[in-house]
C-alpha atoms as a PDB file:
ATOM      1  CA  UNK A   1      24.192 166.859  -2.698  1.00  0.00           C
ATOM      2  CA  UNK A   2      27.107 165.365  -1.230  1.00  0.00           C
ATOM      3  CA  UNK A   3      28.454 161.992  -3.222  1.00  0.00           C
ATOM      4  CA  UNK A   4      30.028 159.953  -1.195  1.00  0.00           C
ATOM      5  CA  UNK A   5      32.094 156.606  -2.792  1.00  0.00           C
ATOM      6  CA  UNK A   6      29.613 153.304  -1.897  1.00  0.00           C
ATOM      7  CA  UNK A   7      31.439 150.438  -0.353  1.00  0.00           C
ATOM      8  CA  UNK A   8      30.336 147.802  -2.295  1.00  0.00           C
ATOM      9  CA  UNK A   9      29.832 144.389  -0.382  1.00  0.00           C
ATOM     10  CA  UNK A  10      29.319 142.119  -4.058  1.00  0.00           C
ATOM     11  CA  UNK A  11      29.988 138.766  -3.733  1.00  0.00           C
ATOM     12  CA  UNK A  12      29.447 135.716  -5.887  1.00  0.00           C
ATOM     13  CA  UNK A  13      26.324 133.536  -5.092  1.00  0.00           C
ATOM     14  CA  UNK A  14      24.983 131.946  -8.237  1.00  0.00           C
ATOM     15  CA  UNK A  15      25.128 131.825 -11.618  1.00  0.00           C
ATOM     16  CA  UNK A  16      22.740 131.268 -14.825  1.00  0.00           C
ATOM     17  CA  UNK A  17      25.215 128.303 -16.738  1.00  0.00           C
ATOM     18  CA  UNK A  18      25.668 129.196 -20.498  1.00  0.00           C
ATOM     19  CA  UNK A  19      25.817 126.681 -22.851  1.00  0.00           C
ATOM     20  CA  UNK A  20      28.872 125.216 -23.339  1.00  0.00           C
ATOM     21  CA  UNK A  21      28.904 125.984 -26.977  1.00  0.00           C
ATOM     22  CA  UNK A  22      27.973 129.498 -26.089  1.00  0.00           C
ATOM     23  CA  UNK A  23      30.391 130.031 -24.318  1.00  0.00           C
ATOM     24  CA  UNK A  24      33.595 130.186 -26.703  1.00  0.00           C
ATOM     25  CA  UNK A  25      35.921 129.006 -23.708  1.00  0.00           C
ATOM     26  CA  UNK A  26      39.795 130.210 -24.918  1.00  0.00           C
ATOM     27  CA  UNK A  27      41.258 126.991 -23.273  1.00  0.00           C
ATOM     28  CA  UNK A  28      44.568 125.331 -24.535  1.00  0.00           C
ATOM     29  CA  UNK A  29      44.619 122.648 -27.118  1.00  0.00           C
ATOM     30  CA  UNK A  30      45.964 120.418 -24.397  1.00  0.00           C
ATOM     31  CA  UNK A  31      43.064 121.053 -21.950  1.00  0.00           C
ATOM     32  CA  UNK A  32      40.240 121.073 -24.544  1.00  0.00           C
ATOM     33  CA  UNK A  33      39.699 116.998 -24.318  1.00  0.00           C
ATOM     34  CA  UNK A  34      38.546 117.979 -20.596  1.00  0.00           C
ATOM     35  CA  UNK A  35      35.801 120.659 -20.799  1.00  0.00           C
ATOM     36  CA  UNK A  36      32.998 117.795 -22.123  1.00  0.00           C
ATOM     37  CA  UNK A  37      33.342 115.821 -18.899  1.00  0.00           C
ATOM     38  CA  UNK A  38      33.827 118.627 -16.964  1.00  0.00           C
ATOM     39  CA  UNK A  39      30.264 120.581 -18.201  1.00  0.00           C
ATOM     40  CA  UNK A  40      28.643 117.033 -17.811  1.00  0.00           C
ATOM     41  CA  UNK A  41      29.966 117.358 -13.797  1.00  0.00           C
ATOM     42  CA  UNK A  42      29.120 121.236 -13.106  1.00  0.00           C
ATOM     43  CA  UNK A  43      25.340 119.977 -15.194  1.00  0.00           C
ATOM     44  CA  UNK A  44      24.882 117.101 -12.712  1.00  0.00           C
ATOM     45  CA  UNK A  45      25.658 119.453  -9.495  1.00  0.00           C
ATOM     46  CA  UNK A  46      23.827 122.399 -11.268  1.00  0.00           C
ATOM     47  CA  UNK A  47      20.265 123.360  -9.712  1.00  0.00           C
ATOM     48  CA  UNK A  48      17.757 123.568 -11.857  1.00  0.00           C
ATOM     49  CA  UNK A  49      15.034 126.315 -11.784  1.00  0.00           C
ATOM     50  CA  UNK A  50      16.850 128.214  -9.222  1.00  0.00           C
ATOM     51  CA  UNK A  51      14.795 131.852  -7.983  1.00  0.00           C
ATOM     52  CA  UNK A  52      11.715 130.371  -9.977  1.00  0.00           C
ATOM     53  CA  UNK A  53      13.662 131.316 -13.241  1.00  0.00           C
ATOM     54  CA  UNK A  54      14.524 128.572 -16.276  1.00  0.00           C
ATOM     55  CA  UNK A  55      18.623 127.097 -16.407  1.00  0.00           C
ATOM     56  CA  UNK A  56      21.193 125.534 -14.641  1.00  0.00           C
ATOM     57  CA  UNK A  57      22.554 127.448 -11.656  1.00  0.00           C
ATOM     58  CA  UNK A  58      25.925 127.016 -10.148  1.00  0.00           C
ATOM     59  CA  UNK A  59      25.910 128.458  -6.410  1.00  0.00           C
ATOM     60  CA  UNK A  60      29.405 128.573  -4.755  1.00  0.00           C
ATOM     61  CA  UNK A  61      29.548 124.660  -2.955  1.00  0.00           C
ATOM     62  CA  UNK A  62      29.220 123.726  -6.684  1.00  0.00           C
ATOM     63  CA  UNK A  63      32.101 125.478  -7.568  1.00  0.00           C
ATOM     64  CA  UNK A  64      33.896 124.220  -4.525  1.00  0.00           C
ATOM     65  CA  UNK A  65      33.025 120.832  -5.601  1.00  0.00           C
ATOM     66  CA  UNK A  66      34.003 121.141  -9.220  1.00  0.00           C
ATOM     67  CA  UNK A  67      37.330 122.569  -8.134  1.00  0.00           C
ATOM     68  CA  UNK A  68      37.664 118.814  -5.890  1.00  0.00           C
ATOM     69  CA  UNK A  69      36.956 117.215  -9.794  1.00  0.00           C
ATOM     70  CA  UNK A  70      40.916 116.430 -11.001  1.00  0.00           C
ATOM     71  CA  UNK A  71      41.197 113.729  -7.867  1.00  0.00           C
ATOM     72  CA  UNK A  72      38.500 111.227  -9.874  1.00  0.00           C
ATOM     73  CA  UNK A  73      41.388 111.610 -12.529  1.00  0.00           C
ATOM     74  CA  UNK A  74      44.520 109.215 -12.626  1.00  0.00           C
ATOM     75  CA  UNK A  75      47.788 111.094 -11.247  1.00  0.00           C
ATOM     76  CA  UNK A  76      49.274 111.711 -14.874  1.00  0.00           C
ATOM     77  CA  UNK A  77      45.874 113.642 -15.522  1.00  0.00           C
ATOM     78  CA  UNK A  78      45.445 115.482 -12.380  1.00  0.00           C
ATOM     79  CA  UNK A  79      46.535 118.955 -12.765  1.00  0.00           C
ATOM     80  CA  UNK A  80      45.340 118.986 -16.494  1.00  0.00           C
ATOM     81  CA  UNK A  81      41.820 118.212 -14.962  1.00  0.00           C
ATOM     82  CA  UNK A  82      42.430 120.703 -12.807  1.00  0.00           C
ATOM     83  CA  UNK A  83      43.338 123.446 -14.746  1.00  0.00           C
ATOM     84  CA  UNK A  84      41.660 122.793 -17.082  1.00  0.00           C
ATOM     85  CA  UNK A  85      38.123 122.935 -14.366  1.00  0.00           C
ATOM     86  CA  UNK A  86      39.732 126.765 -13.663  1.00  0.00           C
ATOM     87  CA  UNK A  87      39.872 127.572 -17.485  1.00  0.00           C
ATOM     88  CA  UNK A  88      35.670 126.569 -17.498  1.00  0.00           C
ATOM     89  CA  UNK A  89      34.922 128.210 -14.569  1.00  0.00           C
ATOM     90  CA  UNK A  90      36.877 131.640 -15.577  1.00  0.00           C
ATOM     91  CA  UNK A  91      34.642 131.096 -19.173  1.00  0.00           C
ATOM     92  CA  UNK A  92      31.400 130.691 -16.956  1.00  0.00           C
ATOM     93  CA  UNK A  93      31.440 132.962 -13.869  1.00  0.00           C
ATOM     94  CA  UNK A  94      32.748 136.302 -16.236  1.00  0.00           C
ATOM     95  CA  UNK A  95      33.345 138.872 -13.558  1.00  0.00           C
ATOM     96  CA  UNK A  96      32.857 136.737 -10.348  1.00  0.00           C
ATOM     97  CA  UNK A  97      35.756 134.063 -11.449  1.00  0.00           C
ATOM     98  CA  UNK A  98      38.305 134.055  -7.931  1.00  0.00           C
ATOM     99  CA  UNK A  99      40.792 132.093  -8.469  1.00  0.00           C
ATOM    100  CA  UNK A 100      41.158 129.222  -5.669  1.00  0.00           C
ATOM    101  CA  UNK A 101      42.731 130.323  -2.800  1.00  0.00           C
END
């Protein structure tokens, strides 16, 4: 048999959201005030019952749109918002976390 290496074309479509006290996010003391709001936002985008299966799912305009989240935010909390929406995501997408471009 001849084994050949498999191009693998993997990319991120959507994901099951874990609980957010599941998740044991390692996020900054700084940043931690943040994640609350931030699960509430990624919850309200989230599509429920996705593939016929139970849960939240987070497809990739989600993400897009969560990554848009720090510019609701007051200048002085901005980039806190927004690394802080990089820290979550990281905690919730595991293996498919890009970081934005």
């Amino acid at each position: 048999m001849n084994s050949k290496a498999v191009e693998s074309n993997l990319r991120f479509y959507a994901v099951m959201l874990a609980d957010i006290h599941e998740l044991r996010i390692a996020c900054p003391e700084h940043l931690k005030p943040y994640l609350n709001s931030i699960d509430k936002a990624v919850r309200g985008m989230a599509r429920p019952f996705a593939f016929g299966a139970r849960g939240a799912w987070l497809f990739q305009e989600q993400v897009d749109a969560l990554r848009m989240f720090y510019l609701v935010y007051p200048e002085a909390e901005a980039l806190l918002v927004r690394e802080a929406v990089e820290v979550y995501l990281k905690a919730q997408l595991k293996g498919f976390y890009t970081p934005p471009a």
